[in-house]
C-alpha atoms as a PDB file:
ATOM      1  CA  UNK A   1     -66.422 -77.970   4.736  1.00  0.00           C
ATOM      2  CA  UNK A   2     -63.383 -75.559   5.626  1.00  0.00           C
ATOM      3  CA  UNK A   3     -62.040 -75.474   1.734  1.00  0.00           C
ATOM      4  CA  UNK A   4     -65.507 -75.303  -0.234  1.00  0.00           C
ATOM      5  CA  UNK A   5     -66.704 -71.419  -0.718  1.00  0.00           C
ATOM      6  CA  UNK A   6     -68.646 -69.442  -2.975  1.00  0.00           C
ATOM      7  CA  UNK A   7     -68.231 -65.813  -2.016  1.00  0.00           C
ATOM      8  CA  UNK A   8     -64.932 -63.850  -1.293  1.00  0.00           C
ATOM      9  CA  UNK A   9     -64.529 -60.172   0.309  1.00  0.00           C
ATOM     10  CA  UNK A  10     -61.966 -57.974  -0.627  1.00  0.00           C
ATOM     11  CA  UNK A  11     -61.013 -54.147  -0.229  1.00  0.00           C
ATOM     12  CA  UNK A  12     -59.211 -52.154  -2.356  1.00  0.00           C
ATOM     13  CA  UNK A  13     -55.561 -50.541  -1.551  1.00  0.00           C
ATOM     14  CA  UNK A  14     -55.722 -47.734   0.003  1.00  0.00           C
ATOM     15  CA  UNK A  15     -53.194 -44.776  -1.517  1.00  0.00           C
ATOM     16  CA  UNK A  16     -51.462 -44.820   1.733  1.00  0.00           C
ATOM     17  CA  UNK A  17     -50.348 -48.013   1.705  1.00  0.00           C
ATOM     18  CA  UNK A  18     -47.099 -46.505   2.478  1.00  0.00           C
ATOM     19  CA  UNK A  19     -47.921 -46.441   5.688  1.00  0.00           C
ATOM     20  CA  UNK A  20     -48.910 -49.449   6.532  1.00  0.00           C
ATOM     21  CA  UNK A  21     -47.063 -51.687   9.443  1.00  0.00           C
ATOM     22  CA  UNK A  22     -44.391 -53.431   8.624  1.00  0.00           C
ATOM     23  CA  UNK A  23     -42.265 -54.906  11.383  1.00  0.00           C
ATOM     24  CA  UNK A  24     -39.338 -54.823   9.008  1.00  0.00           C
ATOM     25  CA  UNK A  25     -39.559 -51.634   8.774  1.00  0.00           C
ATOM     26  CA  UNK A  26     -39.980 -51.932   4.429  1.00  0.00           C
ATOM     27  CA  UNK A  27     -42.262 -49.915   2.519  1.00  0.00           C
ATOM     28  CA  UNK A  28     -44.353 -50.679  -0.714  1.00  0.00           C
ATOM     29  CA  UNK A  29     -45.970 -48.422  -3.245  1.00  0.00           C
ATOM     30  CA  UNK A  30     -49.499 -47.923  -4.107  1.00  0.00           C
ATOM     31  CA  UNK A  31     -48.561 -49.020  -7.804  1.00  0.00           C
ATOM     32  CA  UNK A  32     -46.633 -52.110  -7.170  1.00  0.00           C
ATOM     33  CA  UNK A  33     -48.490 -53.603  -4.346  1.00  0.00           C
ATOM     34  CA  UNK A  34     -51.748 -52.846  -6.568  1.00  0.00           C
ATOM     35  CA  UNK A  35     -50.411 -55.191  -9.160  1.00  0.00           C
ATOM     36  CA  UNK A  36     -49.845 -58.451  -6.686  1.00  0.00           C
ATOM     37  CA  UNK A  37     -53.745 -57.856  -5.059  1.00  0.00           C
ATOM     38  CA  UNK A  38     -55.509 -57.358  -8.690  1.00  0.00           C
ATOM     39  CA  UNK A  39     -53.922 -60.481  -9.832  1.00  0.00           C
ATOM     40  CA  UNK A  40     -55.017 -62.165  -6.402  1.00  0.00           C
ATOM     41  CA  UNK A  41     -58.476 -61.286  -7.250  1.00  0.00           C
ATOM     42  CA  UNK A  42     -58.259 -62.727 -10.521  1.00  0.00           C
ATOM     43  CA  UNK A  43     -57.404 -65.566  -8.782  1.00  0.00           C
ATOM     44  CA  UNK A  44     -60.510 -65.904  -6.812  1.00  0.00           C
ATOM     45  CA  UNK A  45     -62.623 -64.932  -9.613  1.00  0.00           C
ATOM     46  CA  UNK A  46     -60.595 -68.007 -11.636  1.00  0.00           C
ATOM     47  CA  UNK A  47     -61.171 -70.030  -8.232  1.00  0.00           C
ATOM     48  CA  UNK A  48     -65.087 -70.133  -8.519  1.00  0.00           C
ATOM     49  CA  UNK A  49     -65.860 -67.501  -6.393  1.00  0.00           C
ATOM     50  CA  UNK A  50     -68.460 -64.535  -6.399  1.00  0.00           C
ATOM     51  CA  UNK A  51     -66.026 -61.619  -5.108  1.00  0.00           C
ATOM     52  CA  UNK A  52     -67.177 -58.689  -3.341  1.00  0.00           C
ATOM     53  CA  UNK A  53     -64.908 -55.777  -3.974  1.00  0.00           C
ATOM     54  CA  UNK A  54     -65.149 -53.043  -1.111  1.00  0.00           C
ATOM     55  CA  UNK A  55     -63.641 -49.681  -1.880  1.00  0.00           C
ATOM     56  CA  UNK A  56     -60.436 -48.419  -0.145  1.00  0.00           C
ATOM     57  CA  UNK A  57     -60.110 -46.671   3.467  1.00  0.00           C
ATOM     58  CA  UNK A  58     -57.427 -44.315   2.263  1.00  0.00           C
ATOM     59  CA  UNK A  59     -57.346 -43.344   6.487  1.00  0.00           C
ATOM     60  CA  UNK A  60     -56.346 -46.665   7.354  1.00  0.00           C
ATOM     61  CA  UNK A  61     -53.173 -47.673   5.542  1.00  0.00           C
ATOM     62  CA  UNK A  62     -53.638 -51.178   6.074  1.00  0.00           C
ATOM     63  CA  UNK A  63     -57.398 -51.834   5.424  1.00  0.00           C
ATOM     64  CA  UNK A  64     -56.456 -54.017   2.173  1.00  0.00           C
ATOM     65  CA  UNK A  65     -55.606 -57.072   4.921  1.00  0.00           C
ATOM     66  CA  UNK A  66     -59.120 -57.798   5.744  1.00  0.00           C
ATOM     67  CA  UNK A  67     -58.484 -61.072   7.633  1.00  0.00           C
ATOM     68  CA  UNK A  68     -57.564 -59.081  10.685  1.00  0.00           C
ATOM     69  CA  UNK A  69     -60.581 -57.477  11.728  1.00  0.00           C
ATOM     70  CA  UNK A  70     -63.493 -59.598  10.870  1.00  0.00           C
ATOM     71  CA  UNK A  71     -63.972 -63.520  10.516  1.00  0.00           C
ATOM     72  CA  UNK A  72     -66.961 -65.790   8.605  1.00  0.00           C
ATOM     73  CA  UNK A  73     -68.160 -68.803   9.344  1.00  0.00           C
ATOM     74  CA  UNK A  74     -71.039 -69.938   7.233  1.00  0.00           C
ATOM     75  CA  UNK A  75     -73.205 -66.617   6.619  1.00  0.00           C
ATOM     76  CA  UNK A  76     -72.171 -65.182  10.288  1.00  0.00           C
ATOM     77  CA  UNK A  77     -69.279 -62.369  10.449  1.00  0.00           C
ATOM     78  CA  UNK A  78     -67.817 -61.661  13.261  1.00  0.00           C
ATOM     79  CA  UNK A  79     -66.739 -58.377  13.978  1.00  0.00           C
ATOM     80  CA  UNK A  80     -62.873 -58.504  15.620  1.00  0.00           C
ATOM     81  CA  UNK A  81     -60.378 -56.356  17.575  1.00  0.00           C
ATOM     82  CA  UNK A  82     -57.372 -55.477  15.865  1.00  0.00           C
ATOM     83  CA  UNK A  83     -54.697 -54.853  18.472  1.00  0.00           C
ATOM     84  CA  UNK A  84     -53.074 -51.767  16.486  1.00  0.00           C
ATOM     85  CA  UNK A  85     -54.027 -48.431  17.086  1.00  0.00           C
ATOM     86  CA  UNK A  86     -54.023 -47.449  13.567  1.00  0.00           C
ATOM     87  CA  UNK A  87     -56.149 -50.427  12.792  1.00  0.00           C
ATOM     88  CA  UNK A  88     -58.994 -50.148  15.351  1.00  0.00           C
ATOM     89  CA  UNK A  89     -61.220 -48.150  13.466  1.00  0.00           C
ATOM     90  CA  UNK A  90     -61.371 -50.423  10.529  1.00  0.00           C
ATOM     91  CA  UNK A  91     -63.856 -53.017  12.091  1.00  0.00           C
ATOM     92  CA  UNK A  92     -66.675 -50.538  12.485  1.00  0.00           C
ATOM     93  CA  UNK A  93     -66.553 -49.788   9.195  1.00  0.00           C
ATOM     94  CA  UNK A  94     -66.372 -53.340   8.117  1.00  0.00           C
ATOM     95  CA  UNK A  95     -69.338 -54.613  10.334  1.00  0.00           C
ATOM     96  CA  UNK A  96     -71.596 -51.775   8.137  1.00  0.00           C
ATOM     97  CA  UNK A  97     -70.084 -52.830   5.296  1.00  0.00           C
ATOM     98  CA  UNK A  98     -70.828 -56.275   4.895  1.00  0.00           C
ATOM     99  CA  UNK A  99     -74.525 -55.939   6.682  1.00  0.00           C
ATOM    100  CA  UNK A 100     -75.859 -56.791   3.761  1.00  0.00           C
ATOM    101  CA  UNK A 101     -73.804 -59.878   3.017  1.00  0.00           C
ATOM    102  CA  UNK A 102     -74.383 -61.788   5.858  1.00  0.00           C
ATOM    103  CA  UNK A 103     -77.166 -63.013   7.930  1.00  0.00           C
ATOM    104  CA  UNK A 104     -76.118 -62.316  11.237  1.00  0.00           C
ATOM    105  CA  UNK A 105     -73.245 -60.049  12.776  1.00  0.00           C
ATOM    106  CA  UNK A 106     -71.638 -60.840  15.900  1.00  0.00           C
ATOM    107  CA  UNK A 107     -68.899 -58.810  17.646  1.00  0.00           C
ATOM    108  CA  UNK A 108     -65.729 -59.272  19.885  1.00  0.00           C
ATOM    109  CA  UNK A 109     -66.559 -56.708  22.690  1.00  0.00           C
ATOM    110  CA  UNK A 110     -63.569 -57.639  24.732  1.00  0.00           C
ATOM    111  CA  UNK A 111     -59.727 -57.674  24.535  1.00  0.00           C
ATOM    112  CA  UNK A 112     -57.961 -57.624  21.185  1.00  0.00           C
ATOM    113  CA  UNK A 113     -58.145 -60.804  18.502  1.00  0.00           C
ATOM    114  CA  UNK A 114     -56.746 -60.300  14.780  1.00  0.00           C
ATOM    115  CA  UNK A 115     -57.789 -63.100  11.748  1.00  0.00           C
ATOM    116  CA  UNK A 116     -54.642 -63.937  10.968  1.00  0.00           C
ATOM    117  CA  UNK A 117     -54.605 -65.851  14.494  1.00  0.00           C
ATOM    118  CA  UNK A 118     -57.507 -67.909  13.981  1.00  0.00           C
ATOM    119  CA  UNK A 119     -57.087 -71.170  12.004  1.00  0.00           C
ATOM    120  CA  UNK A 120     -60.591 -73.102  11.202  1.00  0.00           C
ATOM    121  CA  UNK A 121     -60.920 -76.447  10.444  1.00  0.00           C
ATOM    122  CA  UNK A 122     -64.397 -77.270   9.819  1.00  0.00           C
ATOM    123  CA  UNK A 123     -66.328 -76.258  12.505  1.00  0.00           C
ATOM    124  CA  UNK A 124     -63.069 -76.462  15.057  1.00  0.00           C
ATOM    125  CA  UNK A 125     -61.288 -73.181  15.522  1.00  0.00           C
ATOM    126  CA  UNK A 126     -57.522 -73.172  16.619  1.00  0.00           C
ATOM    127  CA  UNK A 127     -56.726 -69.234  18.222  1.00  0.00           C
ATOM    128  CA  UNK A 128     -53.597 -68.579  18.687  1.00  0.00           C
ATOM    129  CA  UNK A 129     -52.505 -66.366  21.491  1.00  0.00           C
ATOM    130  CA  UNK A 130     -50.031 -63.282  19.659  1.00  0.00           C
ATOM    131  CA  UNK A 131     -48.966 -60.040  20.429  1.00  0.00           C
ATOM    132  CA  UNK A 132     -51.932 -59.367  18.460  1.00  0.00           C
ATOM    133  CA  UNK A 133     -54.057 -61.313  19.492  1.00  0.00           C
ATOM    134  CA  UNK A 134     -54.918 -61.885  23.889  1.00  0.00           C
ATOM    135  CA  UNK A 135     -56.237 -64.236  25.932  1.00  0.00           C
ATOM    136  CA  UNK A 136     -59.370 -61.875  26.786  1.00  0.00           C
ATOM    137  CA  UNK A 137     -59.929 -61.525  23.012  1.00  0.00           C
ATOM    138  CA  UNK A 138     -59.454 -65.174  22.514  1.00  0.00           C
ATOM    139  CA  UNK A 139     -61.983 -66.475  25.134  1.00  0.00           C
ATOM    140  CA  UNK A 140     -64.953 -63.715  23.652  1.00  0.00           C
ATOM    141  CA  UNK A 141     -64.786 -65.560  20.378  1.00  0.00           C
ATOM    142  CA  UNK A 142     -64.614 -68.762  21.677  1.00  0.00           C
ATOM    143  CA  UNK A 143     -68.129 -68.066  23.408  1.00  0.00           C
ATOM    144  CA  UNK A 144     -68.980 -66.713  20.496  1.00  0.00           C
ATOM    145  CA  UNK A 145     -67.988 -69.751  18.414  1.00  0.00           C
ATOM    146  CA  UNK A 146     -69.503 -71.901  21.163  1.00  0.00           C
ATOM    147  CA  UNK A 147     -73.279 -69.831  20.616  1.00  0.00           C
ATOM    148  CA  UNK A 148     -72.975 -70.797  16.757  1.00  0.00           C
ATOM    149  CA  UNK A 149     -72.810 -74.228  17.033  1.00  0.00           C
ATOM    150  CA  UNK A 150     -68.732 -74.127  16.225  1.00  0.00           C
ATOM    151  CA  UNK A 151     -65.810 -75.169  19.113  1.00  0.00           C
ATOM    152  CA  UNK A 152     -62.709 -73.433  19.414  1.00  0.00           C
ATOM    153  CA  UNK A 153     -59.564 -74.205  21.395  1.00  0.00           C
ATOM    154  CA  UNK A 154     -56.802 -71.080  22.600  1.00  0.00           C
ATOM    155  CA  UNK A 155     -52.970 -72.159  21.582  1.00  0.00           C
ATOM    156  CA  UNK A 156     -50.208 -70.096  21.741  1.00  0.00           C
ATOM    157  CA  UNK A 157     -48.552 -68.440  18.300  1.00  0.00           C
ATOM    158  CA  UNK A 158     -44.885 -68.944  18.693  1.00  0.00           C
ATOM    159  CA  UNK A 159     -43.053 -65.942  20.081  1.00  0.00           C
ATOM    160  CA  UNK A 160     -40.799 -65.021  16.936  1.00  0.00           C
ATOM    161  CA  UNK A 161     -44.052 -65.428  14.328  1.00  0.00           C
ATOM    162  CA  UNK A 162     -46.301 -62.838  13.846  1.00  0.00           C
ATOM    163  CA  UNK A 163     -49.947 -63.896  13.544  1.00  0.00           C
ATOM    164  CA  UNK A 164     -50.853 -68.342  13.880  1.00  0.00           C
ATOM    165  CA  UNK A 165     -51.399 -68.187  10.213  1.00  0.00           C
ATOM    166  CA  UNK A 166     -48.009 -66.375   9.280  1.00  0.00           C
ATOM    167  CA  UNK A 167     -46.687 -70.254   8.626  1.00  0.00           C
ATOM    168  CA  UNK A 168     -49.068 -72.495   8.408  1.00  0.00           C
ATOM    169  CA  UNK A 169     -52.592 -72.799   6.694  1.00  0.00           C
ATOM    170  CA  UNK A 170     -55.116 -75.715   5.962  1.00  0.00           C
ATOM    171  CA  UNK A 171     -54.485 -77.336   2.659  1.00  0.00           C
ATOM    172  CA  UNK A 172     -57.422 -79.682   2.915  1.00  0.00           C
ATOM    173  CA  UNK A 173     -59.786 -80.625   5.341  1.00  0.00           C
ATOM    174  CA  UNK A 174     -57.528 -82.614   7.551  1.00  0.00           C
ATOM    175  CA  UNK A 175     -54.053 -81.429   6.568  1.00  0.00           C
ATOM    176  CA  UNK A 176     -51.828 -78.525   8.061  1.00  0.00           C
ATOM    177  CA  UNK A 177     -49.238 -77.063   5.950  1.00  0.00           C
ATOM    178  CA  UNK A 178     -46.623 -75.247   8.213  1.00  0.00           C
ATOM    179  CA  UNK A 179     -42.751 -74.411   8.539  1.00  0.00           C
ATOM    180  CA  UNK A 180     -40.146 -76.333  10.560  1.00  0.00           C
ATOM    181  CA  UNK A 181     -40.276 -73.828  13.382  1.00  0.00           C
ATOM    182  CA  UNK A 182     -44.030 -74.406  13.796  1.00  0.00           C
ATOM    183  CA  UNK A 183     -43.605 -77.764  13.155  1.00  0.00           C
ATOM    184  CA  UNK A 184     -41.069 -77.590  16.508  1.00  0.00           C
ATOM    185  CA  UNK A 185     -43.279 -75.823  18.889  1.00  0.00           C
ATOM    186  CA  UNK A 186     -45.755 -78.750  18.882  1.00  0.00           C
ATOM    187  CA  UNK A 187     -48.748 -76.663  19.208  1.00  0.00           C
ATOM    188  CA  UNK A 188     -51.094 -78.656  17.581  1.00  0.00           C
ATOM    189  CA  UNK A 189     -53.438 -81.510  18.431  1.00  0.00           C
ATOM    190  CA  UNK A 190     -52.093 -84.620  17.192  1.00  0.00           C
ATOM    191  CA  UNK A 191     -55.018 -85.772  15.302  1.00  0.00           C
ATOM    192  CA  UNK A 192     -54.434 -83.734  12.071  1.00  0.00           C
ATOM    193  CA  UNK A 193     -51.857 -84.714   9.363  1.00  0.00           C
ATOM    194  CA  UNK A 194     -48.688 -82.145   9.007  1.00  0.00           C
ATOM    195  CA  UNK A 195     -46.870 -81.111   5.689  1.00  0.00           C
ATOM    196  CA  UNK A 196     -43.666 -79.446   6.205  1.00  0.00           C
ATOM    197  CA  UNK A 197     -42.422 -76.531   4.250  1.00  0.00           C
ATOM    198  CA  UNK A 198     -38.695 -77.321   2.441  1.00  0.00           C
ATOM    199  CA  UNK A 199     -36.042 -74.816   4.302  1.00  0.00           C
ATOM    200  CA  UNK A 200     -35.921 -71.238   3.037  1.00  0.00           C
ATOM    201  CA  UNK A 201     -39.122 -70.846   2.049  1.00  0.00           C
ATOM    202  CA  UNK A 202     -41.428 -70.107   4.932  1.00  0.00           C
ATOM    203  CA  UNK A 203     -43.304 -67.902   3.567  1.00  0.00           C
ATOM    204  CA  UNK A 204     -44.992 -70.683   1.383  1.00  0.00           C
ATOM    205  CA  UNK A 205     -46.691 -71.668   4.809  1.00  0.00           C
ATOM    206  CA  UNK A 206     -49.375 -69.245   4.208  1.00  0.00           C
ATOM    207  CA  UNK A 207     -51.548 -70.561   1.202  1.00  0.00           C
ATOM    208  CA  UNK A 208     -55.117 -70.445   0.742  1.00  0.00           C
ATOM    209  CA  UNK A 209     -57.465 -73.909  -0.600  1.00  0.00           C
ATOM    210  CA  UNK A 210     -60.672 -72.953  -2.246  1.00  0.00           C
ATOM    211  CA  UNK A 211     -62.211 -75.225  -3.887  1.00  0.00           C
ATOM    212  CA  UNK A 212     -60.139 -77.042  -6.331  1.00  0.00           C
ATOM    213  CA  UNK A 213     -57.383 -74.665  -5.919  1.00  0.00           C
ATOM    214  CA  UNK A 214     -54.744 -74.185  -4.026  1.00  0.00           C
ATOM    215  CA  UNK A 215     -53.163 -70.677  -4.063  1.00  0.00           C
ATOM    216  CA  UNK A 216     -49.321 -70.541  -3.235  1.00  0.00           C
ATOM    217  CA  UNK A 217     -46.358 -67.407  -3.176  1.00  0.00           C
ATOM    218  CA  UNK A 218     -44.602 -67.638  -6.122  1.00  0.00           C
ATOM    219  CA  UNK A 219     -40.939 -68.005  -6.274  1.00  0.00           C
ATOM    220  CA  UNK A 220     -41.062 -71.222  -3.955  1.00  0.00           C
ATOM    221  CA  UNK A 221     -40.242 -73.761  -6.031  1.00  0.00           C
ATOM    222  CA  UNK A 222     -39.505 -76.897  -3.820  1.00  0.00           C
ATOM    223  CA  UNK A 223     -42.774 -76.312  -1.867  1.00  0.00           C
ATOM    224  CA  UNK A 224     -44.447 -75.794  -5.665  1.00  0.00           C
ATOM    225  CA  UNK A 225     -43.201 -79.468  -6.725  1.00  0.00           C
ATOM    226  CA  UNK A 226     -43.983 -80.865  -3.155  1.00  0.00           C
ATOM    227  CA  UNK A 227     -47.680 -79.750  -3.734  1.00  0.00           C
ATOM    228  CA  UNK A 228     -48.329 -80.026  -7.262  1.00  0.00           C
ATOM    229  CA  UNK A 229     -48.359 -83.927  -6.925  1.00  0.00           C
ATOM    230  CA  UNK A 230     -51.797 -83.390  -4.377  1.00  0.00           C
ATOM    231  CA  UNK A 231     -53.029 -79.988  -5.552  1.00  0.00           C
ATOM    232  CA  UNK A 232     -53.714 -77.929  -8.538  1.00  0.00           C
ATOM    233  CA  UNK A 233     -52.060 -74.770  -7.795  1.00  0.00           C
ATOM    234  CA  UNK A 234     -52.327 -71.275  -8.540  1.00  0.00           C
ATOM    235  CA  UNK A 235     -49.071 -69.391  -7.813  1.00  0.00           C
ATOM    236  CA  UNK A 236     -49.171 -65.762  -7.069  1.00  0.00           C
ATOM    237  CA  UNK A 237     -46.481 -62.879  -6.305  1.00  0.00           C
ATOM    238  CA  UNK A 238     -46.633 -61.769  -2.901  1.00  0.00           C
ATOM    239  CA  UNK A 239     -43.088 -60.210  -2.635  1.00  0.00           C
ATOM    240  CA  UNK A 240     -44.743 -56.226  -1.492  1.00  0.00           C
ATOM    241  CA  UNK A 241     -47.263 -58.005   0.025  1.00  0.00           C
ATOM    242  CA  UNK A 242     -44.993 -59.563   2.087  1.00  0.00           C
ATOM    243  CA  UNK A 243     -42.985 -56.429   2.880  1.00  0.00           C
ATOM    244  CA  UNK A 244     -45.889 -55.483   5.354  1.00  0.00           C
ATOM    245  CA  UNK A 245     -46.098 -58.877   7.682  1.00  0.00           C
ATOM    246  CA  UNK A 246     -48.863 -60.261   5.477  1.00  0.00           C
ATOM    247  CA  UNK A 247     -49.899 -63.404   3.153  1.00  0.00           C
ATOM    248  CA  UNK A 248     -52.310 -64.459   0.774  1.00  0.00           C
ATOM    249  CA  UNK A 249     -54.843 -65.043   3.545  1.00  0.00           C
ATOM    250  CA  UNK A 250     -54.645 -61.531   5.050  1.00  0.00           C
ATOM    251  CA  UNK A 251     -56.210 -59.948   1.942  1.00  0.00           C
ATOM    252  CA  UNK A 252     -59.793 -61.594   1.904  1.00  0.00           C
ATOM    253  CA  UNK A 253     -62.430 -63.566   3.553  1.00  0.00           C
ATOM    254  CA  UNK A 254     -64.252 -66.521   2.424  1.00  0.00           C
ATOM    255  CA  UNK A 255     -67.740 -68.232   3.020  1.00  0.00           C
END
């Protein structure tokens, strides 16, 4: 089951978060960014989850986004390639530590492949092809996926979004939640139900369900009524988060 977890991993901000990449070229503060991820733990905590807090990699500026490089799928992580320079060294670190978390560790020896590309849906993965993430990347944890018993299919992340999961997520175990420019590319299999995000406020398409929950950016209030008929949401400020090309997803992993 995708949306069922127990356990979350997160790491704490480094101080020079002021340097982390932000293709809009916008900068946050240690202080105020702080603020949005302690309430997003909160959130886990409040979400039924045993939360694993790892401490901060002050020499990588954007270690707090640990969806990029590693991924879980049931107690396997898999170790991934961030495509950034300044990011490379962070999956070394994270494959030691989390040895103790899981039961197996697998790694992504080839190419480049970031989190926020990889959509699961049960045991299906959906990778989407980036300018972080390529094709060699993309076919290494397929055969990985393939050796665990999962399948995985390579798509192709729209040119003007970031990362697949910049807008869209899984809401429940059958339902995609995306904007109306993914929603235009036609990317996905056919076979899975599609929620649209209301105009103007794309940057709902990145939510996270676990468990009962389903966390949402604040300050989206059309998408907020749209859900809260289906879900029961928990809505959280992303606005610095946001600054640096990332979502609610980017800042922890769940099993």
């Amino acid at each position: 089951m995708t949306i069922l977890f127990n356990k979350a991993l997160v790491r704490r901000t480094s101080y020079n978060i002021i340097k982390a990449i932000s293709s809009k070229n916008l900068h946050t503060s240690y202080e105020e960014i702080n603020l949005e991820h302690n309430q997003y733990i909160s959130a886990l905590k409040n979400s039924d989850l045993n939360v694993t807090i790892l401490d901060p990699l002050n020499d990588f500026p954007d270690s707090i986004f640990v969806e990029d490089p590693g991924l879980t799928y049931k107690n396997n992580y898999i170790s991934l390639r961030p495509a950034e320079n300044s990011r490379f060294g962070e999956s070394k670190i994270m494959a030691k530590d989390v040895n103790e978390l899981f039961d197996n560790i697998y790694f992504v020896n080839n190419g480049y492949i970031e989190g926020g590309d990889i959509l699961r849906i049960n045991d299906h993965f959906i990778v989407g092809i980036s300018s972080r993430t390529n094709t060699a990347g993309a076919e290494n944890l397929s055969n990985i996926l393939n050796d665990l018993g999962a399948t995985a299919e390579i798509s192709i992340t729209p040119k003007n979004i970031l990362h697949l999961k910049s807008e869209c997520s899984l809401i429940d175990e059958e339902t995609i939640l995306m904007s109306q420019n993914m929603m235009e590319k036609n990317i996905f299999n056919k076979k899975y139900k599609f929620l649209v995000i209301p105009e103007g406020e794309e940057i709902a398409s990145n939510t996270i369900r676990i468990n009962n929950n389903l966390l949402i950016p604040s300050n989206c209030p059309k998408t907020e009524k749209m859900l809260s008929k289906n879900y029961n949401l928990i809505s959280l400020k992303v606005d610095e988060v946001f600054k640096l090309d990332a979502g609610l997803s980017c800042m922890s992993l769940r099993w």
